[in-house]
Each structure stands twice: as structure tokens, then as C-alpha cells.
N, C-alpha and C. Protein backbone atom coordinates (compact mmCIF):
# COMPACT_ATOMS: atom_id res chain seq x y z
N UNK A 1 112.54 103.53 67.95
CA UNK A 1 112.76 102.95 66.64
C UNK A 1 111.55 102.13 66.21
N UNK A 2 111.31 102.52 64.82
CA UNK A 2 110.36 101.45 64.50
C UNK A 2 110.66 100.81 63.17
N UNK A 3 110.23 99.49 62.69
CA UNK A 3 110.20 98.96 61.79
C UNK A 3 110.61 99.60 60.44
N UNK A 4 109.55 101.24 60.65
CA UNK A 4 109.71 101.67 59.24
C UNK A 4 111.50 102.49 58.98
N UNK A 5 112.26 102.13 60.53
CA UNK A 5 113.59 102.84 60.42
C UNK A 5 114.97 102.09 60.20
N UNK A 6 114.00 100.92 59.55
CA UNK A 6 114.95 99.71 59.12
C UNK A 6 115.13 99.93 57.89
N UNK A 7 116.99 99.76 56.94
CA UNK A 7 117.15 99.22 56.36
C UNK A 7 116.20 98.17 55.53
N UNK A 8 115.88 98.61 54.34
CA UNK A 8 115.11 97.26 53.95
C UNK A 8 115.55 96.25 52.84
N UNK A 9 116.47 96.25 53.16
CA UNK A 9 117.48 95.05 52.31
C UNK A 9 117.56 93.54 53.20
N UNK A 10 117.35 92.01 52.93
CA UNK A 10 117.43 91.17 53.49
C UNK A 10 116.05 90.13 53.34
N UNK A 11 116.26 89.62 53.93
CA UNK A 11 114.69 88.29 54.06
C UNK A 11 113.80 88.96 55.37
N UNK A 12 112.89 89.14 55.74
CA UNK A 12 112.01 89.54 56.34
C UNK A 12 112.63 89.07 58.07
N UNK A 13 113.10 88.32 58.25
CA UNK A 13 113.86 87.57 59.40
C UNK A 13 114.91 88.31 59.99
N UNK A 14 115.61 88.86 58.29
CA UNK A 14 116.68 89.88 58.78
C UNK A 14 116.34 91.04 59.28
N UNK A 15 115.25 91.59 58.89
CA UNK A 15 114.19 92.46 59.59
C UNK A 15 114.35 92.41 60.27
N UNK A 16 113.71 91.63 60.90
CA UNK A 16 112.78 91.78 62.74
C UNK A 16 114.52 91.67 63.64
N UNK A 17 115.60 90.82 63.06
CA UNK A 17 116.75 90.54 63.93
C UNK A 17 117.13 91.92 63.90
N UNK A 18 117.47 92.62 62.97
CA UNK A 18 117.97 93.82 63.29
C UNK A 18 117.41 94.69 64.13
N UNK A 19 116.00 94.95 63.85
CA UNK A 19 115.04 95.62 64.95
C UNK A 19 115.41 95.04 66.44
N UNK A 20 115.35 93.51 66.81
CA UNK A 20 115.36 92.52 67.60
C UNK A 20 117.01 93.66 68.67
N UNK A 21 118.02 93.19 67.95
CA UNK A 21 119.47 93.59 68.12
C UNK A 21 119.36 95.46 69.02
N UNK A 22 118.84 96.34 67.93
CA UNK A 22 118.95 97.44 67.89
C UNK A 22 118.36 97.57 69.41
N UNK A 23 116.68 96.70 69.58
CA UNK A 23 115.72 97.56 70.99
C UNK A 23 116.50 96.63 71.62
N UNK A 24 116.93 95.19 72.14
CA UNK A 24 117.43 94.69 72.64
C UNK A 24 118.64 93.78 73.63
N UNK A 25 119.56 93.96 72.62
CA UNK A 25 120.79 94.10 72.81
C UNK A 25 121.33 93.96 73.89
N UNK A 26 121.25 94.99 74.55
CA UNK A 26 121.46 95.61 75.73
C UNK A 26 120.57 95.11 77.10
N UNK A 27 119.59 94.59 77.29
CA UNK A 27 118.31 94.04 77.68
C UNK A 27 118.34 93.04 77.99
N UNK A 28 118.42 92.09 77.56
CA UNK A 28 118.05 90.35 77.26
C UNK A 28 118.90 89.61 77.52
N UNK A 29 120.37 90.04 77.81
CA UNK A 29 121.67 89.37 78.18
C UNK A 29 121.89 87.82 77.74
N UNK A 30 121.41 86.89 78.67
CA UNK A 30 121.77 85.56 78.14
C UNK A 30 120.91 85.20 77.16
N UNK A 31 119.82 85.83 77.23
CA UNK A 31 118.66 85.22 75.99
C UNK A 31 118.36 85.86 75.01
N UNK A 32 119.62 86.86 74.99
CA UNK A 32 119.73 87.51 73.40
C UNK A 32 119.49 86.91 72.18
N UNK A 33 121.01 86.40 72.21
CA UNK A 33 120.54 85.12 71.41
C UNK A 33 119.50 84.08 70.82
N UNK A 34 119.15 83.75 71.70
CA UNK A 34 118.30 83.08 71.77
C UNK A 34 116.92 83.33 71.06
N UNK A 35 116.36 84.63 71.47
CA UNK A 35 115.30 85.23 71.31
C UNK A 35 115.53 85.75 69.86
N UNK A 36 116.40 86.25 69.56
CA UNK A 36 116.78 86.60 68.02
C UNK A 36 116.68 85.55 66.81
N UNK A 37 117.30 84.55 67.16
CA UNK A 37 117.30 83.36 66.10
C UNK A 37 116.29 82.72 66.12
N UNK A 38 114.95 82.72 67.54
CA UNK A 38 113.76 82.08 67.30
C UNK A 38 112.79 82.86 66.49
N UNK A 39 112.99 84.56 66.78
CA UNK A 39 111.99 85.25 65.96
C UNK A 39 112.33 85.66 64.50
N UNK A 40 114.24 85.70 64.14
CA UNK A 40 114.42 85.32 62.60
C UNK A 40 113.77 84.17 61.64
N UNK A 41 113.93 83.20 62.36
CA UNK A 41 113.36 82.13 61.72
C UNK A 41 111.92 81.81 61.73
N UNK A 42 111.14 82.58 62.50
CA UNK A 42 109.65 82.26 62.50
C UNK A 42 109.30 83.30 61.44
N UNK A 43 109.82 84.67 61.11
CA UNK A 43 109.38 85.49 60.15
C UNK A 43 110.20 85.31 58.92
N UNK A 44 110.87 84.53 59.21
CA UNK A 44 111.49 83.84 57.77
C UNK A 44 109.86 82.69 56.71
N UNK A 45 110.19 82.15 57.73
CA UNK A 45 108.61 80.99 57.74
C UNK A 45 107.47 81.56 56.77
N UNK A 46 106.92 82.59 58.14
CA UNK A 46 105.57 83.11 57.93
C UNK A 46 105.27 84.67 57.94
N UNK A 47 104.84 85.06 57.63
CA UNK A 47 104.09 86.41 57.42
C UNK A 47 103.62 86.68 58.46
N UNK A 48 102.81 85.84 58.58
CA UNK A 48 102.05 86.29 60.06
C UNK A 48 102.08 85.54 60.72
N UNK A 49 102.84 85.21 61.63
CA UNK A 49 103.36 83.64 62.97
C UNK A 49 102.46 83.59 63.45
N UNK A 50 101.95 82.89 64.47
CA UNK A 50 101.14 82.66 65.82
C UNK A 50 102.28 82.25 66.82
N UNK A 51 102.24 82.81 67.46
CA UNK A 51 103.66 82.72 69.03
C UNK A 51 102.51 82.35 70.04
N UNK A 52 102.81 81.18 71.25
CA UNK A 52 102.21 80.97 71.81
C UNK A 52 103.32 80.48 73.32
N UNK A 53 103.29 81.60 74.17
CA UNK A 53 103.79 81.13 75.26
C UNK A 53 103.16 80.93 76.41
N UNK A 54 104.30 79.84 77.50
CA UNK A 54 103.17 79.22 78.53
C UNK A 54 104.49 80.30 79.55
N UNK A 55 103.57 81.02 80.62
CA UNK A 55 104.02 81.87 81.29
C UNK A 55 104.05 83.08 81.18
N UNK A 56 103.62 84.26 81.24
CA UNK A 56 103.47 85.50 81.33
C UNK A 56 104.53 86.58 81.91
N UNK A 57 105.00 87.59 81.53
CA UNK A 57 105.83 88.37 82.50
C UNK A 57 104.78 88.74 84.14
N UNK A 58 105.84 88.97 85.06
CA UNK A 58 104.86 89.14 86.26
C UNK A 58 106.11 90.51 87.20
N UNK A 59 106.69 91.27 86.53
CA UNK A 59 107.35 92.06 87.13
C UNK A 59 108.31 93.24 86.33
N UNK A 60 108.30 94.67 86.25
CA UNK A 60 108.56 95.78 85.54
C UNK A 60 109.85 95.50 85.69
N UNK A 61 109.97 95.58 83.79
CA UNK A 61 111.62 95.94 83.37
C UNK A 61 112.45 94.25 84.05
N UNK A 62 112.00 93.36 83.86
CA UNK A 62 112.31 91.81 84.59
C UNK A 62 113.00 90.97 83.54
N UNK A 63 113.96 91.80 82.84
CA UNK A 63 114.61 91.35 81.60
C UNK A 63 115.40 89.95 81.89
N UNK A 64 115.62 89.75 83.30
CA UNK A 64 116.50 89.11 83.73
C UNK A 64 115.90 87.93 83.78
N UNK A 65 114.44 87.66 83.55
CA UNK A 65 113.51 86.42 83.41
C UNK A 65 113.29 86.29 82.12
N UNK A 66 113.74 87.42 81.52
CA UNK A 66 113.43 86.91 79.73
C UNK A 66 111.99 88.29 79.43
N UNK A 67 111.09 88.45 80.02
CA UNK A 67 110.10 89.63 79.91
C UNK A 67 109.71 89.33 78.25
N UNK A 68 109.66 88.32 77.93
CA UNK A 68 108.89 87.66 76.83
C UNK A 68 108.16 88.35 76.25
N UNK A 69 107.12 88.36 77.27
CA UNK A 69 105.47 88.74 76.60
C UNK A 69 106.15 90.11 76.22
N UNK A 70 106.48 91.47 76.36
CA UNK A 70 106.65 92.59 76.39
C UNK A 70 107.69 92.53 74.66
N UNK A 71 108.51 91.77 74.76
CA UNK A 71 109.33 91.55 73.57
C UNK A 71 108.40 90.84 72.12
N UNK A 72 107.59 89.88 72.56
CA UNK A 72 106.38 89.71 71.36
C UNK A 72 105.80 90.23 71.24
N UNK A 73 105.22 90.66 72.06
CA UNK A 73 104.15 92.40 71.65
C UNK A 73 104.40 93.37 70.68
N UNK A 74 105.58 93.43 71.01
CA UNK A 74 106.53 94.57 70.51
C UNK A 74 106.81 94.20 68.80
N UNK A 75 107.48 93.02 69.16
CA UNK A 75 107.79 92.76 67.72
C UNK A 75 106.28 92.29 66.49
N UNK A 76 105.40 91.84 67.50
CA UNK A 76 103.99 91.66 66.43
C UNK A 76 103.62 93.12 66.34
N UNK A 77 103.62 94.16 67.04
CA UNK A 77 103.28 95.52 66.43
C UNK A 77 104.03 95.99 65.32
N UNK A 78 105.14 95.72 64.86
CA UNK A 78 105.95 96.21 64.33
C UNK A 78 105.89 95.18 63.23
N UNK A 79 106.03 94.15 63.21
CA UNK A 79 105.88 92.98 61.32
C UNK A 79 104.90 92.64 61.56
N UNK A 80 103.91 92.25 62.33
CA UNK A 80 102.57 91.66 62.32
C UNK A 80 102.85 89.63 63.16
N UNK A 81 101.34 89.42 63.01
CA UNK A 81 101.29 88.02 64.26
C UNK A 81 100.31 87.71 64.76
N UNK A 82 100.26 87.18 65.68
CA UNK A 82 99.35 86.89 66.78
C UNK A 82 99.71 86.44 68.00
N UNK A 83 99.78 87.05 69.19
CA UNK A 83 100.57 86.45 70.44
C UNK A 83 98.95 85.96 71.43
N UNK A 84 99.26 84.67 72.18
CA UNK A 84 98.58 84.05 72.79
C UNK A 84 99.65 83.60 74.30
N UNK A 85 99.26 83.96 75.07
CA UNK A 85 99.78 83.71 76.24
C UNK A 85 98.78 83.52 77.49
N UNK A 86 99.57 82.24 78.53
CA UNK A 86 98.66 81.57 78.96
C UNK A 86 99.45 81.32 80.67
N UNK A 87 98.60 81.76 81.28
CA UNK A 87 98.86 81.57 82.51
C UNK A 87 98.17 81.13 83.92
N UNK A 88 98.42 80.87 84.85
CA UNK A 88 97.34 80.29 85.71
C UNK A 88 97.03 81.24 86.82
N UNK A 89 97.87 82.14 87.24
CA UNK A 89 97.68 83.45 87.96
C UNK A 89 97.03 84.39 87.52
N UNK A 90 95.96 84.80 87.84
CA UNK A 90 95.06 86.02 87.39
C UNK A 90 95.43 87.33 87.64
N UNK A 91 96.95 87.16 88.68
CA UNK A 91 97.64 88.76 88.94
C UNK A 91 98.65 88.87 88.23
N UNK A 92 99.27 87.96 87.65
CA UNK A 92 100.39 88.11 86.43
C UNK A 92 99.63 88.65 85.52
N UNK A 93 98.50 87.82 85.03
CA UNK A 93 97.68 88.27 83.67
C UNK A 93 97.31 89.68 83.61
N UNK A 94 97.37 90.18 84.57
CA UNK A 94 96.64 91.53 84.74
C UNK A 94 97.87 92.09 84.56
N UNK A 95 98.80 92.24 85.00
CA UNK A 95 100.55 92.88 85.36
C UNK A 95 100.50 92.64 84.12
N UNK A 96 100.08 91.83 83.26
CA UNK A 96 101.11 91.54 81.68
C UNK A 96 100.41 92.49 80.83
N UNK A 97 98.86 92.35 81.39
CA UNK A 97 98.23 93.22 80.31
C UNK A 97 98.12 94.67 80.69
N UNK A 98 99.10 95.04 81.27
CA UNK A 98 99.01 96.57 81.74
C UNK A 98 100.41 96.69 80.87
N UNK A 99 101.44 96.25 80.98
CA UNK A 99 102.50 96.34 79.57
C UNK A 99 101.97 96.49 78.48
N UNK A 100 101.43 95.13 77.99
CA UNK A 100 101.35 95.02 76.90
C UNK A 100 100.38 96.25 75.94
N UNK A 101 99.07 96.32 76.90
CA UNK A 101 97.92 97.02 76.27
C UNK A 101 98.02 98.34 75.37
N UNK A 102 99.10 99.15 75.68
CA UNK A 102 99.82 100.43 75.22
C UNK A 102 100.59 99.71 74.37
N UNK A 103 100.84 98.71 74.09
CA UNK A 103 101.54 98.48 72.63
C UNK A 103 100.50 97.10 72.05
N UNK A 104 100.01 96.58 72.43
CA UNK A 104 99.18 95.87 71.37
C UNK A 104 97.97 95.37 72.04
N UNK A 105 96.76 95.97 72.14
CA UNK A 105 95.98 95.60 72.83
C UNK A 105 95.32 94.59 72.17
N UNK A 106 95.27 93.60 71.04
CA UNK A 106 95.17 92.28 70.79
C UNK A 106 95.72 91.54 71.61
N UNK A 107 96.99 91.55 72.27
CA UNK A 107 97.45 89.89 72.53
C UNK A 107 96.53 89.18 73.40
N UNK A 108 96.07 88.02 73.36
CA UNK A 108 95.47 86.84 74.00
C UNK A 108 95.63 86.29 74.86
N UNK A 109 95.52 86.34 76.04
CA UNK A 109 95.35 86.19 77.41
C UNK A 109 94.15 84.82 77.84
N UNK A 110 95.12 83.22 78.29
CA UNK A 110 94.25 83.00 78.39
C UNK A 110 94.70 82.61 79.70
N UNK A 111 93.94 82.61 80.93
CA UNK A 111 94.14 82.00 82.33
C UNK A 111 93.80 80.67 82.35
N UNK A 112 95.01 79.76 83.20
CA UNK A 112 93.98 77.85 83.07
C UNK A 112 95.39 77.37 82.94
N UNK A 113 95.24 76.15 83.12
CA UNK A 113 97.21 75.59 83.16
C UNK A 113 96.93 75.48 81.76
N UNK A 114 98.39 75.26 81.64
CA UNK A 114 99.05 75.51 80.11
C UNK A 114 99.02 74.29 79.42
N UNK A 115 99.08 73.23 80.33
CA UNK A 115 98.57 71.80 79.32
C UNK A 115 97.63 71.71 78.84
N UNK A 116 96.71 71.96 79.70
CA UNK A 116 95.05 71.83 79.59
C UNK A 116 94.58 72.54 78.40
N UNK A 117 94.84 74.27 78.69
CA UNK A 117 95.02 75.15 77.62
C UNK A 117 95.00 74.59 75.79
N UNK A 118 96.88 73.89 76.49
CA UNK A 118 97.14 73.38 74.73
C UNK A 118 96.65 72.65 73.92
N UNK A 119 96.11 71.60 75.12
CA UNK A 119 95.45 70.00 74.45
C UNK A 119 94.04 71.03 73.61
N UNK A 120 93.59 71.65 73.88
CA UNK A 120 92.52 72.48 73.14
C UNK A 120 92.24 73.61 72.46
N UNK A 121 93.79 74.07 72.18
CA UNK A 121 94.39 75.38 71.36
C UNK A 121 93.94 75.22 70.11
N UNK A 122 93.06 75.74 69.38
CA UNK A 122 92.69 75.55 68.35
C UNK A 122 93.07 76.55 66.68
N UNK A 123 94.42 76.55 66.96
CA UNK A 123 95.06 77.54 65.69
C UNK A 123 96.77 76.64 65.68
N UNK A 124 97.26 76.88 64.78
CA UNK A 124 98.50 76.41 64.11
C UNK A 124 99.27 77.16 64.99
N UNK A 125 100.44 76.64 65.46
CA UNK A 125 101.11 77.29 66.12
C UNK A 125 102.75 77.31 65.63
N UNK A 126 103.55 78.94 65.40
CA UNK A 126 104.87 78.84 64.81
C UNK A 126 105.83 78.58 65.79
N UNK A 127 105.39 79.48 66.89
CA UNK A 127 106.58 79.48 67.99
C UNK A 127 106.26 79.35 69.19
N UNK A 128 106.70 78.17 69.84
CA UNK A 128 106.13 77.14 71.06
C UNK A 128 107.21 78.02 72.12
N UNK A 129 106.91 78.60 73.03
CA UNK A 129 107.98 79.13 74.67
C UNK A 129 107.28 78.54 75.08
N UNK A 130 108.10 77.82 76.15
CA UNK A 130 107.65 77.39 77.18
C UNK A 130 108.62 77.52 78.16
N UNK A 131 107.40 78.45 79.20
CA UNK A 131 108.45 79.20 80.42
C UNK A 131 107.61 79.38 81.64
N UNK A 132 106.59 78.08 81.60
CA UNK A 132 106.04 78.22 82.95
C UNK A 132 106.24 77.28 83.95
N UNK A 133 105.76 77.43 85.20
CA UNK A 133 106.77 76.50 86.17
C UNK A 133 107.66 76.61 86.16
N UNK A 134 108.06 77.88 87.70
CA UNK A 134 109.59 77.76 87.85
C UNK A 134 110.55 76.76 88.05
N UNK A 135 111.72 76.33 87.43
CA UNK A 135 113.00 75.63 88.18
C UNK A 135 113.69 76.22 88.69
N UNK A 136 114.08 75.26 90.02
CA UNK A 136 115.36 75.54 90.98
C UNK A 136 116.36 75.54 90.02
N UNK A 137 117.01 76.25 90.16
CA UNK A 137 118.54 75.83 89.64
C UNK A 137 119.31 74.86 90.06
N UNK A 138 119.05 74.47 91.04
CA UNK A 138 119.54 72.97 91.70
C UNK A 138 118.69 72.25 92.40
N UNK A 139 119.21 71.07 92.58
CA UNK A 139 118.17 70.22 93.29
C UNK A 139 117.77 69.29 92.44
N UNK A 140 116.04 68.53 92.48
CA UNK A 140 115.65 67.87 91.87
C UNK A 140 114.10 69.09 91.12
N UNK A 141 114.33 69.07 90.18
CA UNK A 141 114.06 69.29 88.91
C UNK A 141 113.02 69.18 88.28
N UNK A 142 112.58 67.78 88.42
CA UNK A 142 111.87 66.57 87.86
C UNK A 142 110.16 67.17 87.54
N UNK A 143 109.80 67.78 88.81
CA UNK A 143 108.78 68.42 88.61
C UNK A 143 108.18 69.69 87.49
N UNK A 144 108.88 70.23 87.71
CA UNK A 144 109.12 71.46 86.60
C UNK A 144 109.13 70.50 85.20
N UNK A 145 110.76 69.83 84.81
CA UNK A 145 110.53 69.06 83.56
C UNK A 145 109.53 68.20 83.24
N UNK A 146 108.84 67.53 84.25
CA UNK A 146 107.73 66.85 83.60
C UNK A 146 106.75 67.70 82.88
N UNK A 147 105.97 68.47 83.65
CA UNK A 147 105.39 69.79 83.57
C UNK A 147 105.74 70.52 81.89
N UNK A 148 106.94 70.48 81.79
CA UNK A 148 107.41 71.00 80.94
C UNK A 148 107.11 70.18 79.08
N UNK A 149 107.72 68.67 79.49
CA UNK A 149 107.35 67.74 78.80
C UNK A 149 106.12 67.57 78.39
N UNK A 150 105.10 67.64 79.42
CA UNK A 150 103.85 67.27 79.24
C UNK A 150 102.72 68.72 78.25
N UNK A 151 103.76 70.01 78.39
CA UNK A 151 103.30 70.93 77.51
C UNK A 151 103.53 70.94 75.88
N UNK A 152 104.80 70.44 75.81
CA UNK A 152 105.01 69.61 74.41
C UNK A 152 104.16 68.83 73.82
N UNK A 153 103.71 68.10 74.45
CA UNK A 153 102.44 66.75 74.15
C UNK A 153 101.83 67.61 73.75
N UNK A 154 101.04 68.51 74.84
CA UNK A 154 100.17 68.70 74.26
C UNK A 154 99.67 69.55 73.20
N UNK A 155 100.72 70.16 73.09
CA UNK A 155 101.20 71.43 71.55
C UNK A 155 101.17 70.47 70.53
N UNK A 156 101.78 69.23 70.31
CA UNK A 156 102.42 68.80 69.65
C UNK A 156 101.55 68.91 68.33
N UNK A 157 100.21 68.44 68.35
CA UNK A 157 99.58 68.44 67.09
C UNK A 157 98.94 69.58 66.62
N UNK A 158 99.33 70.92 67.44
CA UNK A 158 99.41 72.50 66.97
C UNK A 158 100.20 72.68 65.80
N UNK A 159 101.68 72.02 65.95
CA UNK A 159 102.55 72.69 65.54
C UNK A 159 102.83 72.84 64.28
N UNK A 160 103.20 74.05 63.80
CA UNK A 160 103.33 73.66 62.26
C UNK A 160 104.84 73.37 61.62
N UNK A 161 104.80 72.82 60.53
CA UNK A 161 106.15 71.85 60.01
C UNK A 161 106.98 72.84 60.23
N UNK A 162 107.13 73.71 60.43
CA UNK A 162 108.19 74.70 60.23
C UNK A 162 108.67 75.74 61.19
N UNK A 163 107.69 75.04 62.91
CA UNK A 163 107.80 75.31 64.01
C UNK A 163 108.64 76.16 64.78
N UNK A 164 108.77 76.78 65.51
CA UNK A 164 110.28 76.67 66.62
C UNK A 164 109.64 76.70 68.27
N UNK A 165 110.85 75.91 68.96
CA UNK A 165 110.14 75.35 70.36
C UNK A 165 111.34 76.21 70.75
N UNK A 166 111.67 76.97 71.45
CA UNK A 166 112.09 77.97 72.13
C UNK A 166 111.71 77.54 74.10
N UNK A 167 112.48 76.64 74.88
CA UNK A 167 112.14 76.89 75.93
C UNK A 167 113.15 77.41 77.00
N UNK A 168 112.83 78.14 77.88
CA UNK A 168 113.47 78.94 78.97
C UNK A 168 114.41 77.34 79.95
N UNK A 169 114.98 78.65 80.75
CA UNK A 169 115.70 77.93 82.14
C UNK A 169 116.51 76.65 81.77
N UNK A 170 116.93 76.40 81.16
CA UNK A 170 117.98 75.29 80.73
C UNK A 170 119.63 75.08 81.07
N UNK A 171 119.86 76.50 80.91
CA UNK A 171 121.27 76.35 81.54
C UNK A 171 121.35 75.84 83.01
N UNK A 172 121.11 75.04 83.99
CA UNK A 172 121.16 74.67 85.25
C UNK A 172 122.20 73.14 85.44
N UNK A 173 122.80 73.36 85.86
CA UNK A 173 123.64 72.06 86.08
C UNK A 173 122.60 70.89 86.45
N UNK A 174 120.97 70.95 86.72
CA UNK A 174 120.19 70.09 87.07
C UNK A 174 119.41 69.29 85.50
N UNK A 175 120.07 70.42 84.56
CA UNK A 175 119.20 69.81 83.35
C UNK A 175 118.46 70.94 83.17
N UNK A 176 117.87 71.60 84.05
CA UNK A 176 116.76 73.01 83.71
C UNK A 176 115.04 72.55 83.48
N UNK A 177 114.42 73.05 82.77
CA UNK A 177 113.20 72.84 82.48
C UNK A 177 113.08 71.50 81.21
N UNK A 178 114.43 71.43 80.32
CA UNK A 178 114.02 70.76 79.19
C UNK A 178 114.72 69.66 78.86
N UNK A 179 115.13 69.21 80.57
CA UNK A 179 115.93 68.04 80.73
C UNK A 179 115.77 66.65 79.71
N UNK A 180 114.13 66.56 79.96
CA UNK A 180 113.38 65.50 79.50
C UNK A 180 113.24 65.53 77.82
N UNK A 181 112.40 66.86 78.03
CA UNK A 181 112.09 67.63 75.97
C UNK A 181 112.92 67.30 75.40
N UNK A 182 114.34 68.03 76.03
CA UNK A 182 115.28 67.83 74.77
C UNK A 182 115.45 66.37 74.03
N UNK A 183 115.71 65.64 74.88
CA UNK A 183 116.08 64.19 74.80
C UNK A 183 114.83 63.49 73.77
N UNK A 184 113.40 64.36 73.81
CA UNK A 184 112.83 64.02 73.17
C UNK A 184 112.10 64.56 71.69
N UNK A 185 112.45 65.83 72.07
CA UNK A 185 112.53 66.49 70.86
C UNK A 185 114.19 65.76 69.41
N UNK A 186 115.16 65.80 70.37
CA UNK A 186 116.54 64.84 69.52
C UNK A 186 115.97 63.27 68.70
N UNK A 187 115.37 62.96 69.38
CA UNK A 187 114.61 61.65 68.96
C UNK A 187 113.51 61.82 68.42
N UNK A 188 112.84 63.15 67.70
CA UNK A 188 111.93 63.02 66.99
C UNK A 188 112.23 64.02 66.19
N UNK A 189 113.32 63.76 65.50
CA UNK A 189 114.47 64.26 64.66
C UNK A 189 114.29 66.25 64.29
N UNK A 190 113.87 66.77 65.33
CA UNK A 190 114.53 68.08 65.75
C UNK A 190 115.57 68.70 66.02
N UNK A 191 115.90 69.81 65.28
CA UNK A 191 117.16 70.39 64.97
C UNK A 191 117.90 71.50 65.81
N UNK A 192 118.72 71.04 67.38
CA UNK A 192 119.07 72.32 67.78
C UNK A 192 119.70 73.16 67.60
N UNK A 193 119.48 74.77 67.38
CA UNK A 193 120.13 75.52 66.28
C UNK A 193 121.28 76.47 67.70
N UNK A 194 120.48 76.58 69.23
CA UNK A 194 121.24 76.70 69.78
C UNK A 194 121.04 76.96 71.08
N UNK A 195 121.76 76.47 72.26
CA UNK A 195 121.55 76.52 73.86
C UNK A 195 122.34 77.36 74.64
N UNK A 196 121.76 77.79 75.33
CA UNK A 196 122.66 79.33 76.32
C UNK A 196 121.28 78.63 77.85
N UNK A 197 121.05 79.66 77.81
CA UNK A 197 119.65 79.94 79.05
C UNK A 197 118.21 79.22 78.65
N UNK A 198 118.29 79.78 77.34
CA UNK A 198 117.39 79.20 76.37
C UNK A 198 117.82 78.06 75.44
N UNK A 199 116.90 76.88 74.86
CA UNK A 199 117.50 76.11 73.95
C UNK A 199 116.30 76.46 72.30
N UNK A 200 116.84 76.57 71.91
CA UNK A 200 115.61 77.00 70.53
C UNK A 200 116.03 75.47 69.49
N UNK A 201 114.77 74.97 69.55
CA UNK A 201 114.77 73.59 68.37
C UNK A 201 113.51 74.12 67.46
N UNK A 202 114.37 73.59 65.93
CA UNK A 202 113.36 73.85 65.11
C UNK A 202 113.36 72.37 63.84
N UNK A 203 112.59 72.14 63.29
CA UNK A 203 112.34 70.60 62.52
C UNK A 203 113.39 70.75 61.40
């Protein structure tokens, strides 16, 4: 299926969700959701988003981690974008860009931690994932969420008014990755539209 086998009745958002629904559906299980209402609302926004995630896919058909990068690819070939993804493993990066390259050999690959990365990202950014540094599902946490927190910072003056922060691993009885974020994204009057696996906040 492609774009041009859409229905073209709706807001541009309704677009990509239906496309989103149709390849996905079936795929993405807990972060269906999730992934749908962050990329409706970013092509609601903008024409042409900039998506910028911290973490890379690192394993075939790994839907069960979310397989991100492979799902933005996809959808910037099909309405248009720019995907930037950033990782610190040089064998993920390679694994991602052997997916991706057969469907969009633009996306942006940059190796280097993802804070460091952001504090010096130099383009507007629509849609913030952040899905690097694994969490335990139990235990103490703390590490990962700081990590996590501290990628926010440094996005923060990327972002554009009309943003969405989309981060992974949250459902965990430990709090997840966005133990800390959330609490601070709520207090800097961000709007959560909705939490499963994923929590997607937008301004």
C-alpha cells in the first residue's frame, strides 16, 4: 500500500493514521496507539516534520521494541519529513541502515550519546522519541530515567511550539523511562493525550 491508495478525504493527519492503521495494526501491538496519535498530530502541524529519535532499531521484524526507525522511514517516504536518529552503537547504526536504506536512503544517522548529540542539534524539532537506554522493568530505574530526563534538557530549546515528545518503556510498575519527564513535562504545562507502553505529550 502506498499513500497514493488512500482515500483522500480528511486533514493530512488523517492520512498518514489511516496508512499508519492499514501497514500497522497488526505489528505494533501496545504502541499502536501510541505511534498513530504522535504521527497524526505531527502531520496535522507540519508538512514536512523533523522526527528525531534517541535509539535505533537493532533487530529484524523487532516490533515488539517498537522498530521505530523502520516505521518513520516508511511513513517520511510516503507524506514527506526528515528522520534523524541517534545512537551510540556503531552495529545498531549499521543494522538500522540496512532496513532503512531500501526505503529511504536520506534518514540521518548520527553515532555519539544522545544528550550530547541534542545539546547541538541544530534544526527545529516536531517529534522528540526517546527510546534509548534500556529499562528494567523492575528494580531501580533511576538510571535509565535520569538519562532519559537529561535528553529532554537537552532537546528542549529544539522544540517547536507545536511539538510531540513521544517516549518508550513507561508502562513498568517502576515508573519506566519517564518516571522523572513526566512529572516534568506536567509542570511545564504539557498536555498528555495518552499512556499505554508509550506516553505521547504534546503543548
Amino acid at each position: 500500500m502506498t499513500a497514493n491508495d488512500l482515500t483522500r478525504e480528511g486533514s493530512p493527519g488523517d492520512l498518514v493514521a489511516e496508512w499508519y492503521e492499514k501497514e500497522y495494526k497488526d505489528k505494533s501491538y501496545s504502541r499502536f496507539e501510541t505511534f498513530s496519535i504522535s504521527l497524526k498530530t505531527i502531520y496535522n502541524n507540519n508538512e514536512f516534520p523533523v522526527i528525531v529519535e534517541t535509539g535505533c532499531i537493532r533487530a529484524l521484524d523487532d516490533y515488539g521494541a517498537g522498530y521505530s526507525t523502520k516505521i518513520f522511514a516508511e511513513c517520511i517516504k510516503e507524506f514527506g519529513g526528515e528522520l534523524y536518529s541517534i545512537d551510540t552503537n556503531n552495529e545498531f547504526v549499521d543494522f538500522a541502515k540496512s532496513i532503512t536504506d531500501p526505503i529511504l536512503p536520506e534518514v540521518n544517522y548520527i553515532l555519539g550519546n544522545s544528550i550530547e548529540v541534542l545539546k547541538t542539534f541544530n534544526k527545529k524539532i516536531d517529534l522528540l522519541y526517546l527510546d534509548s537506554m534500556d529499562c528494567p522493568p523492575e528494580g531501580d530505574a533511576s538510571k535509565s530515567q535520569i538519562h532519559n530526563l537529561n535528553e529532554y534538557y537537552s532537546a528542549k530549546d529544539k522544540l517547536t511550539d507545536n511539538c510531540v515528545i513521544l517516549i518508550d518503556d513507561v508502562g513498568f510498575d517502576n515508573g519506566g523511562k519517564a518516571l522523572i519527564t513526566n512529572e516534568i513535562l506536567k509542570n511545564e504545562n504539557y498536555n498528555c493525550l495518552l499512556k499505554h507502553q508509550q506516553v505521547v505529550w504534546v503543548r
